[in-house]
Protein backbone atom coordinates (compact mmCIF):
# COMPACT_ATOMS: atom_id res chain seq x y z
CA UNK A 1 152.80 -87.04 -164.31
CA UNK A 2 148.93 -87.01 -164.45
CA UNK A 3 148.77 -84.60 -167.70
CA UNK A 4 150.92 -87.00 -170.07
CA UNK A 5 148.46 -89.44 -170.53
CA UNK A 6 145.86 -87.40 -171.14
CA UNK A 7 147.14 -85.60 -173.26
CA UNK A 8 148.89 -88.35 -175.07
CA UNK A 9 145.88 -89.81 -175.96
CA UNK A 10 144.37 -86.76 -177.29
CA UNK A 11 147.56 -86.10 -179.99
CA UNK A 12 147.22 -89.57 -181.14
CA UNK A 13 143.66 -88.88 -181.80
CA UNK A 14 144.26 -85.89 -183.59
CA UNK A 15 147.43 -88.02 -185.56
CA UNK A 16 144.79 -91.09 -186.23
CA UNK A 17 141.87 -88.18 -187.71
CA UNK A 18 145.02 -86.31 -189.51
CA UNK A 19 146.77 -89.29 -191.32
CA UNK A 20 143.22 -90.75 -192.20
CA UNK A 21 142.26 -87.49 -193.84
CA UNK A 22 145.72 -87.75 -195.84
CA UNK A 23 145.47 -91.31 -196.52
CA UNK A 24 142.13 -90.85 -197.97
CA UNK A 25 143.48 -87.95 -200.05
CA UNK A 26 146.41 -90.41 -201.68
CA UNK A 27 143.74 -92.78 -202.58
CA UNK A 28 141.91 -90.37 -204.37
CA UNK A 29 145.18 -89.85 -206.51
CA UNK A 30 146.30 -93.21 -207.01
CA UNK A 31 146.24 -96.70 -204.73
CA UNK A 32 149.56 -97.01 -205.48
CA UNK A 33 150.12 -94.48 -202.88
CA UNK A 34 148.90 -97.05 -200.09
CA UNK A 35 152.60 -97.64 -198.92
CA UNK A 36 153.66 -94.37 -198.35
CA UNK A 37 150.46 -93.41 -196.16
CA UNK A 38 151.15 -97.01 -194.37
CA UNK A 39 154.66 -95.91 -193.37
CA UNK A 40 153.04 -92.79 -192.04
CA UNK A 41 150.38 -94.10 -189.76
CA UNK A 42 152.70 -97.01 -188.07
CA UNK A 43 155.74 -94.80 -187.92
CA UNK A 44 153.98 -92.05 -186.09
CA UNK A 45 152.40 -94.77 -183.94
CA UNK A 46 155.02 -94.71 -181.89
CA UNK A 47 157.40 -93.27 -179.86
CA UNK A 48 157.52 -91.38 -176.10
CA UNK A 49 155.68 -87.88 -177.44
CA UNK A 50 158.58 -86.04 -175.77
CA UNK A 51 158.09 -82.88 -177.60
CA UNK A 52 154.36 -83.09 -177.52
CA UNK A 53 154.59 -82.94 -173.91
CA UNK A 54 156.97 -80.22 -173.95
CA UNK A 55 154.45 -77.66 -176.04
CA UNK A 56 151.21 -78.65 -173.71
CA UNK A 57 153.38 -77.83 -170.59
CA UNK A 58 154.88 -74.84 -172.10
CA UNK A 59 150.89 -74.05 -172.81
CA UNK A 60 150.48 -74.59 -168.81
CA UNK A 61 153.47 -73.15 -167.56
CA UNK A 62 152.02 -69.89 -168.96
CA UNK A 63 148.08 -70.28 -168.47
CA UNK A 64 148.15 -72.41 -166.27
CA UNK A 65 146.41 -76.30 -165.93
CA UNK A 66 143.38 -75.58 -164.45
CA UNK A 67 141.96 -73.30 -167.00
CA UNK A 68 138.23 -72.49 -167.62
CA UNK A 69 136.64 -74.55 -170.31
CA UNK A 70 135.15 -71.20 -172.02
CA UNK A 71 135.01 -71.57 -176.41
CA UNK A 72 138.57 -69.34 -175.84
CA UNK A 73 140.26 -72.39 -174.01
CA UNK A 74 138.51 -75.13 -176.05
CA UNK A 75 140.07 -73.45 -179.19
CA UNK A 76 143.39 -72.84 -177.20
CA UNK A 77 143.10 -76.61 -176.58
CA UNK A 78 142.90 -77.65 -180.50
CA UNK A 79 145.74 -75.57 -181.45
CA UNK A 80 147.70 -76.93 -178.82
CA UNK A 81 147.16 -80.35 -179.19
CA UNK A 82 147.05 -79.94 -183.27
CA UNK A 83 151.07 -78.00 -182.46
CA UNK A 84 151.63 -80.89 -180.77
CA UNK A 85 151.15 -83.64 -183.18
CA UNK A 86 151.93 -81.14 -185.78
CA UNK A 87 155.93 -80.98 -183.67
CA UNK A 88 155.56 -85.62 -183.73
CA UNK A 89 155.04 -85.37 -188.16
CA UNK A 90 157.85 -83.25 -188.17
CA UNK A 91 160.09 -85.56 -186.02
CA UNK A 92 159.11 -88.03 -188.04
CA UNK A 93 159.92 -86.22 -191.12
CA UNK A 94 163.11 -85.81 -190.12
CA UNK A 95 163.97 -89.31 -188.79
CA UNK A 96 163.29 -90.12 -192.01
CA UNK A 97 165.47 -88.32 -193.90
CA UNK A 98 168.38 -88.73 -191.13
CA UNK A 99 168.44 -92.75 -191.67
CA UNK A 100 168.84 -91.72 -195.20
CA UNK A 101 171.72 -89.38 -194.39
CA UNK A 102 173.31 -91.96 -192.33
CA UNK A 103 172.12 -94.73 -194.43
CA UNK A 104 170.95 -96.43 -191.04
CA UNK A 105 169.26 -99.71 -191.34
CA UNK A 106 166.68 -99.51 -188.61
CA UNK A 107 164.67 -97.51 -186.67
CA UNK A 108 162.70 -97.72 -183.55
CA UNK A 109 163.70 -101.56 -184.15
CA UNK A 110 162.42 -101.68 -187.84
CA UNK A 111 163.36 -101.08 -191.15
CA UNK A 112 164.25 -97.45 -191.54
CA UNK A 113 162.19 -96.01 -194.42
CA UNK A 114 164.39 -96.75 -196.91
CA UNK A 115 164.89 -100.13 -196.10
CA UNK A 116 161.45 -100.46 -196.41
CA UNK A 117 161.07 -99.31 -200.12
CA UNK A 118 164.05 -100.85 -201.19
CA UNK A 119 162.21 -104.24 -199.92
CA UNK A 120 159.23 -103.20 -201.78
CA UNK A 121 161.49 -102.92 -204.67
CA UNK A 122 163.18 -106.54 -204.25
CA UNK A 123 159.53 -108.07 -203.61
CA UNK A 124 158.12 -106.81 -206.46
CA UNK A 125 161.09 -107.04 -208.92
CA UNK A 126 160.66 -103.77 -210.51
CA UNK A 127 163.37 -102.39 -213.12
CA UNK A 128 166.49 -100.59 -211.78
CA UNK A 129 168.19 -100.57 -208.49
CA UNK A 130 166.08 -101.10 -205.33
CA UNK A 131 168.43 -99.09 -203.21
CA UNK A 132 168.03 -96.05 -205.73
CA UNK A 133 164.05 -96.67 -205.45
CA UNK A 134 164.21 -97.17 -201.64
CA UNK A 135 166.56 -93.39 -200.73
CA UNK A 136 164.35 -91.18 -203.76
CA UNK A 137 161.03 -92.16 -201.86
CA UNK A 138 162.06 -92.09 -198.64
CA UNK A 139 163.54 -88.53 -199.78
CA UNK A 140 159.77 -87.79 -200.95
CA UNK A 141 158.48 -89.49 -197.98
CA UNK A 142 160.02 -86.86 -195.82
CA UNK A 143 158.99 -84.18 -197.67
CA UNK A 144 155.67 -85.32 -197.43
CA UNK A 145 155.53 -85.42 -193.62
CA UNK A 146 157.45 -81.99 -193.67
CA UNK A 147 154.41 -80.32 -195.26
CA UNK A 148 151.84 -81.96 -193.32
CA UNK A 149 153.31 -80.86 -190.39
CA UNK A 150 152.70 -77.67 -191.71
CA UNK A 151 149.37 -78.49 -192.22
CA UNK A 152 148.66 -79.69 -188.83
CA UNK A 153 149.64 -76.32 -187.38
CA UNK A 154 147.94 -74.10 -189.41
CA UNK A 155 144.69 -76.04 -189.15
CA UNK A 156 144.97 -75.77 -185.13
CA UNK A 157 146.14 -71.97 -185.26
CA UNK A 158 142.89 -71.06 -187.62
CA UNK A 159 141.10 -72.33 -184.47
CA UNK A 160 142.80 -69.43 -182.09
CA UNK A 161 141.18 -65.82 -181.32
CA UNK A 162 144.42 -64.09 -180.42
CA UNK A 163 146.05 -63.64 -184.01
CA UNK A 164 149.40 -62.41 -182.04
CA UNK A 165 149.81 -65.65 -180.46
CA UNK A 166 148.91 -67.33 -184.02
CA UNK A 167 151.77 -64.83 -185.56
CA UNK A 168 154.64 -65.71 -182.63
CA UNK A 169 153.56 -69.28 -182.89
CA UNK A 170 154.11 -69.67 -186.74
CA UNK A 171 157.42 -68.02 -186.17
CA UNK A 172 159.00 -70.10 -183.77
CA UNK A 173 157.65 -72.86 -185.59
CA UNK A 174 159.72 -71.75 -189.00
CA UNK A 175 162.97 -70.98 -186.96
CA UNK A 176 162.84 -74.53 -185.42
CA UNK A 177 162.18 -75.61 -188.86
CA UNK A 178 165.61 -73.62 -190.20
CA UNK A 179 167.82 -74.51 -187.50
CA UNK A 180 167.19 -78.42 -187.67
CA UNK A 181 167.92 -78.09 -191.55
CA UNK A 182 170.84 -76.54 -190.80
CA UNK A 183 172.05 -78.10 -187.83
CA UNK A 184 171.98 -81.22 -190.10
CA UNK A 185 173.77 -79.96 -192.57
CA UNK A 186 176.47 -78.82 -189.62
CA UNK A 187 176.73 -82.46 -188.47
CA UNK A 188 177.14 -83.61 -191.98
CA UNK A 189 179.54 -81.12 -192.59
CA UNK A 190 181.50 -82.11 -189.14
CA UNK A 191 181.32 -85.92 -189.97
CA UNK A 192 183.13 -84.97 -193.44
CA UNK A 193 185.53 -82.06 -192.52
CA UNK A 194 186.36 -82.31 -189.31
CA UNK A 195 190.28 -82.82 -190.35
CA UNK A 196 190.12 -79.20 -191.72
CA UNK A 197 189.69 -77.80 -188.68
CA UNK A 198 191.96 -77.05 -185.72
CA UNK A 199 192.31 -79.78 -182.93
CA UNK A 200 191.37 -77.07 -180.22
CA UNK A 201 188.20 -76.16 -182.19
CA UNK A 202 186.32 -79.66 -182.26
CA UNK A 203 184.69 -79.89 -179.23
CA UNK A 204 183.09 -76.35 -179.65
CA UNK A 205 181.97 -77.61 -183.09
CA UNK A 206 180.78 -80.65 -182.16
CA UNK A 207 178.47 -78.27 -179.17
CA UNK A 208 177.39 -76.28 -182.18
CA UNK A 209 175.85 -78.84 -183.83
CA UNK A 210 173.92 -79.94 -180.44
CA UNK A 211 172.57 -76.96 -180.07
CA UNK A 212 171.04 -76.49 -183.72
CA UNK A 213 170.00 -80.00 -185.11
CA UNK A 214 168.61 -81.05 -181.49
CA UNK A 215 168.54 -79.03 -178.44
CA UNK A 216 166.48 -76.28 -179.61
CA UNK A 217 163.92 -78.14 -181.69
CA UNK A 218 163.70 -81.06 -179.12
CA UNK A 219 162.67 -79.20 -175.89
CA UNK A 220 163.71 -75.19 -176.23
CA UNK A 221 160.75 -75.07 -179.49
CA UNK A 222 157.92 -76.95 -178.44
CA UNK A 223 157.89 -75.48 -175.05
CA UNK A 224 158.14 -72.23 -176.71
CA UNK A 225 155.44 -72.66 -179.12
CA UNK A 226 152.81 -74.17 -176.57
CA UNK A 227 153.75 -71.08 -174.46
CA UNK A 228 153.07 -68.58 -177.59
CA UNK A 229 149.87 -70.44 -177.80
CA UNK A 230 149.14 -69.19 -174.37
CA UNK A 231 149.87 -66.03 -175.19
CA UNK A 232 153.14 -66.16 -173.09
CA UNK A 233 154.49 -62.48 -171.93
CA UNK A 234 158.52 -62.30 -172.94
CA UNK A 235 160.12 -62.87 -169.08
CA UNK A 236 157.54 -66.39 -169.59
CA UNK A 237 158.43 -66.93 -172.65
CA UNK A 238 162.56 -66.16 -171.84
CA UNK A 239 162.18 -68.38 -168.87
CA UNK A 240 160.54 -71.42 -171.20
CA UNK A 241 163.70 -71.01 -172.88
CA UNK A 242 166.45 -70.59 -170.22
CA UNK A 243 164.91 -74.05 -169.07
CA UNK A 244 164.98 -75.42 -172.61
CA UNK A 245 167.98 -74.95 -173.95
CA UNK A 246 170.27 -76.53 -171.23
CA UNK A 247 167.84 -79.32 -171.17
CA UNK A 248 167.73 -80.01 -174.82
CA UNK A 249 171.54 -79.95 -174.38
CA UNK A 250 171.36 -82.79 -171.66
CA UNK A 251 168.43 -84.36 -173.75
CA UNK A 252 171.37 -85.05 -176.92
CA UNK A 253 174.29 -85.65 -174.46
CA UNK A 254 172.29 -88.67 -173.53
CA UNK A 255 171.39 -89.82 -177.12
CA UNK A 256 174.96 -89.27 -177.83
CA UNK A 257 175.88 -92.01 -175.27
CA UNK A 258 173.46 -94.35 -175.89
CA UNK A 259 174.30 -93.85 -179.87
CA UNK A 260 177.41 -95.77 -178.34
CA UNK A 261 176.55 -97.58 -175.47
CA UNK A 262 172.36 -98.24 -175.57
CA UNK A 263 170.69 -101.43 -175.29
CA UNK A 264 169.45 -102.08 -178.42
CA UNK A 265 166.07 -103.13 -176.85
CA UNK A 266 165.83 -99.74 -175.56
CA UNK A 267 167.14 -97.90 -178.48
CA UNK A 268 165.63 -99.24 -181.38
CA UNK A 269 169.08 -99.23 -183.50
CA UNK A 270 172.46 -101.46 -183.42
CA UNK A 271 174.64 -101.27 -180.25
CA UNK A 272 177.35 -99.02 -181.22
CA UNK A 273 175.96 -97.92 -183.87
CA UNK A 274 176.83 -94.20 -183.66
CA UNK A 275 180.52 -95.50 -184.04
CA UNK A 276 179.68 -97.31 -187.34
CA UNK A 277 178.27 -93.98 -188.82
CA UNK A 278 181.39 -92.04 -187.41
CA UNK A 279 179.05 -88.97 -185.91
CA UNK A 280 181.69 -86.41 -184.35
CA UNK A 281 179.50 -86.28 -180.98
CA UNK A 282 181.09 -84.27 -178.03
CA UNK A 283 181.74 -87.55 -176.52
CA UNK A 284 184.18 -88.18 -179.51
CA UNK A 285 185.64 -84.59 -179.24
CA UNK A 286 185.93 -85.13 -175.48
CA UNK A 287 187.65 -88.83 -176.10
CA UNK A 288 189.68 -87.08 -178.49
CA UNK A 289 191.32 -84.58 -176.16
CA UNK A 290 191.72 -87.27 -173.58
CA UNK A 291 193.12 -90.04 -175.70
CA UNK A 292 197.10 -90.47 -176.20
CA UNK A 293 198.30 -90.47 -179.59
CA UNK A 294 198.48 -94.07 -180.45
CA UNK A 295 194.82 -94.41 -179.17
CA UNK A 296 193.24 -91.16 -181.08
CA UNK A 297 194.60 -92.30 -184.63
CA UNK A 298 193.12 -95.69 -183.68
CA UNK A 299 190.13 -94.40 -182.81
CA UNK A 300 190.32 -91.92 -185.82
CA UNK A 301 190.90 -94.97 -188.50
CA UNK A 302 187.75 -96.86 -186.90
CA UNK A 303 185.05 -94.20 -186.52
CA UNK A 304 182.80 -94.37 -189.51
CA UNK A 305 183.85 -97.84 -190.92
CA UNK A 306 180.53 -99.36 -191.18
CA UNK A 307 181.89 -102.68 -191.16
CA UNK A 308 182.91 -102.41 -187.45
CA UNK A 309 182.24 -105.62 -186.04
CA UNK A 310 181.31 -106.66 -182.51
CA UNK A 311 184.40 -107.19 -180.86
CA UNK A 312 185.82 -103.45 -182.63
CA UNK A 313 182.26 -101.61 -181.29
CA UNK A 314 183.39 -103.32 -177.57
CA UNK A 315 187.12 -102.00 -178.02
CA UNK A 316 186.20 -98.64 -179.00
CA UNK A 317 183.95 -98.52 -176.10
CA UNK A 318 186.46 -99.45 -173.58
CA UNK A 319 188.80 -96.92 -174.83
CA UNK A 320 186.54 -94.18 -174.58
CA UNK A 321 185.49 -95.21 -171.30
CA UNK A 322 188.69 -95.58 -169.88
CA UNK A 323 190.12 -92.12 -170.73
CA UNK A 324 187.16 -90.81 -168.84
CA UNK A 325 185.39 -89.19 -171.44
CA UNK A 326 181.79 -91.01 -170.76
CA UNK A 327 182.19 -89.49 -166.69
CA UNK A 328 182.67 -86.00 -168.54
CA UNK A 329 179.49 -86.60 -170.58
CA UNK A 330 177.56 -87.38 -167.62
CA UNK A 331 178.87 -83.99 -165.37
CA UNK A 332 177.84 -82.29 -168.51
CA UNK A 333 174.40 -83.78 -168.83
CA UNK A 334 174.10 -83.11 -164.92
CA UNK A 335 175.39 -80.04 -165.01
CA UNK A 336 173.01 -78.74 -167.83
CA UNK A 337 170.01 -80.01 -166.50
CA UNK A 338 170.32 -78.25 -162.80
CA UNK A 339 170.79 -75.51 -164.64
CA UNK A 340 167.39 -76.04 -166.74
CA UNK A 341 165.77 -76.70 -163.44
CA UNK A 342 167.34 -73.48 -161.62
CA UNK A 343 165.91 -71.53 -164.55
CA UNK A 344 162.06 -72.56 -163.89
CA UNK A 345 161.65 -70.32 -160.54
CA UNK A 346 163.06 -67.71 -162.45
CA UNK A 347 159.65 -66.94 -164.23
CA UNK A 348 155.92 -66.19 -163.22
CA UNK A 349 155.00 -69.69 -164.47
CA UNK A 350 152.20 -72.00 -163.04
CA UNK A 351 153.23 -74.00 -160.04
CA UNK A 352 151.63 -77.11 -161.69
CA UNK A 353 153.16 -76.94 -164.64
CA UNK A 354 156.96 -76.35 -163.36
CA UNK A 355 156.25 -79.65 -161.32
CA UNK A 356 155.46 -81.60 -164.15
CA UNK A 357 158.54 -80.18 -166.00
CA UNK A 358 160.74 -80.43 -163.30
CA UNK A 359 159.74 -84.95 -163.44
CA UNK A 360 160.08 -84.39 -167.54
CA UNK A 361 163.92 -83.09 -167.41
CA UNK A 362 164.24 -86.10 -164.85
CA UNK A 363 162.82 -88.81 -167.59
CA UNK A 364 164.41 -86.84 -170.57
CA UNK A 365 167.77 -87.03 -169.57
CA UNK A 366 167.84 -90.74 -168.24
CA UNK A 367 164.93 -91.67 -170.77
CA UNK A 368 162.95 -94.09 -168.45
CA UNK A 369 159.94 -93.17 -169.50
């Protein structure tokens, strides 16, 4: 994909100039503020720029990639690449405040944040409890990244001419921003009371929660913000979505089954380790249905025991294997992403631009690249 290079380069630019600004800002206040804009600038280092991509090809998919450098485009350019980094603070912010939630040790194969300030804590053998220390400034932490990510949007969308596309931008920026919060409050809420509910209702809840804390606000959102950039007409705009949603779908499916079965090399986090923090994925709901009833209370008593040890994690995955739930995830994931894929003729969109998408679902949903 010739663009994602490109255009990689040019959101960690604007991320380097961004966090700079900010850390410059925190030193002005206090230097005891050092850590927290250290964090920032390695933990936005890295990481594939999925939905960066997604918002510059939404951009082309509607204006197309061969656009005339005129002031109009240069500014369309800024706010798109600014949206884009802006979309990368707010994953961040909420990676951050997910270990918390899950109390996950690592992330991206380091220290989640609040491993990383309860450390600081130990080091400098400060009063209290470093695990108190560590979770309220990670908490802060987050909500630090949260409102920069505001900040990175509205300093790109000052740059744009058209204040309609400023106006639908900003909104589907704020609904992305609602759903995650409450599709994390859904899985929390599934994780906790999922014995409350009927048997026959689990795996619907379980797709709820998909849909709200990750499909939308991992591809559906950033597409459709980098085609209100654009200036996107609705059938554009409807199409951006049509394709995004059963993608983002696929997109989680995936996580959910390398959350049980990923190298950790790849991953960044414990094999397994999804089992350990007993999420109630749609692979578990799926499992669930399939399992006998011997194996589903076994499998019930063992999700979410954080002391799970090796030889459990393998057991666990065997059974779920076995009862054919993992081949049901994968028809899904297929299934959802032709459908993505049928959805991009359905649009006036640039040729270009559905070609680059079209090799994006492909990496998304078997994440080799």
């Amino acid at each position: 994909m010739a663009l994602a290079p490109r255009l990689v380069d040019a959101v960690n630019e604007r991320l380097e100039e961004f966090l700079a600004d900010r850390a410059t800002i925190l030193r002005s206040i206090s230097d005891d503020l050092d850590p927290l804009a250290a964090f920032s600038k390695r933990f936005l280092s890295g990481g594939k720029r999925f939905r960066a991509r997604f918002c510059s090809l939404g951009f082309d998919a509607v204006r197309g990639s061969r656009r005339e450098q005129s002031a109009g485009a240069t500014a369309e350019r800024y706010a798109v690449v600014s949206a884009s980094a802006a979309l990368e603070v707010f994953h961040a912010a909420a990676l951050v405040h997910d270990d918390l939630i899950d109390n996950s040790d690592t992330r991206r194969g380091a220290p989640a944040a609040h491993r990383v300030y309860e450390a600081q804590h130990r080091d400098g053998r400060w009063a209290g409890h470093a695990e108190e220390y560590g979770r309220a400034t990670a908490i802060l932490l987050g909500d630090l990244l949260l409102g920069w990510s505001d900040e990175l949007l509205d300093e790109g969308l000052a740059a744009l001419r058209d204040p309609a596309a400023s106006r639908e931008t900003r909104l589907e920026f704020n609904r992305m921003r609602t759903e995650v919060t409450v599709g994390q409050y859904l899985d929390i809420l599934e994780e906790r009371a999922w014995l409350a509910h009927p048997e026959a209702e689990q795996r619907s809840r379980a797709e709820r929660v998909v849909v709200h804390k990750s499909a939308r606000y991992s591809i559906e959102a950033p597409l459709v913000i980098g085609g209100a950039i654009a200036g996107g007409a609705t059938p554009q705009i409807e199409s951006l979505r049509a394709f995004g949603l059963p993608l983002g779908i696929a997109f989680q499916l995936r996580d959910d089954l390398l959350g049980v079965y990923g190298d950790p090399a790849v991953t960044g986090k414990p094999a397994g380790d999804d089992l350990r923090e007993g999420k109630r994925t749609v692979l578990v709901a799926i499992a669930r249905e399939r399992l006998s009833t011997g194996q589903r209370r076994l499998l019930d008593e063992l999700l979410g025991d954080p002391t799970l040890d090796a030889a459990q994690v393998r057991m666990l995955q065997d059974t779920i294997r076995a009862c054919g739930a993992v081949d049901e995830v994968e028809a899904e994931i297929a299934s959802n992403t032709d459908r993505a894929l049928a959805a991009l003729g359905s649009g006036d969109l640039d040729g270009e631009a559905v070609r680059d998408l079209t090799d994006l679902a492909r990496a998304v949903t078997r994440r080799e690249s």
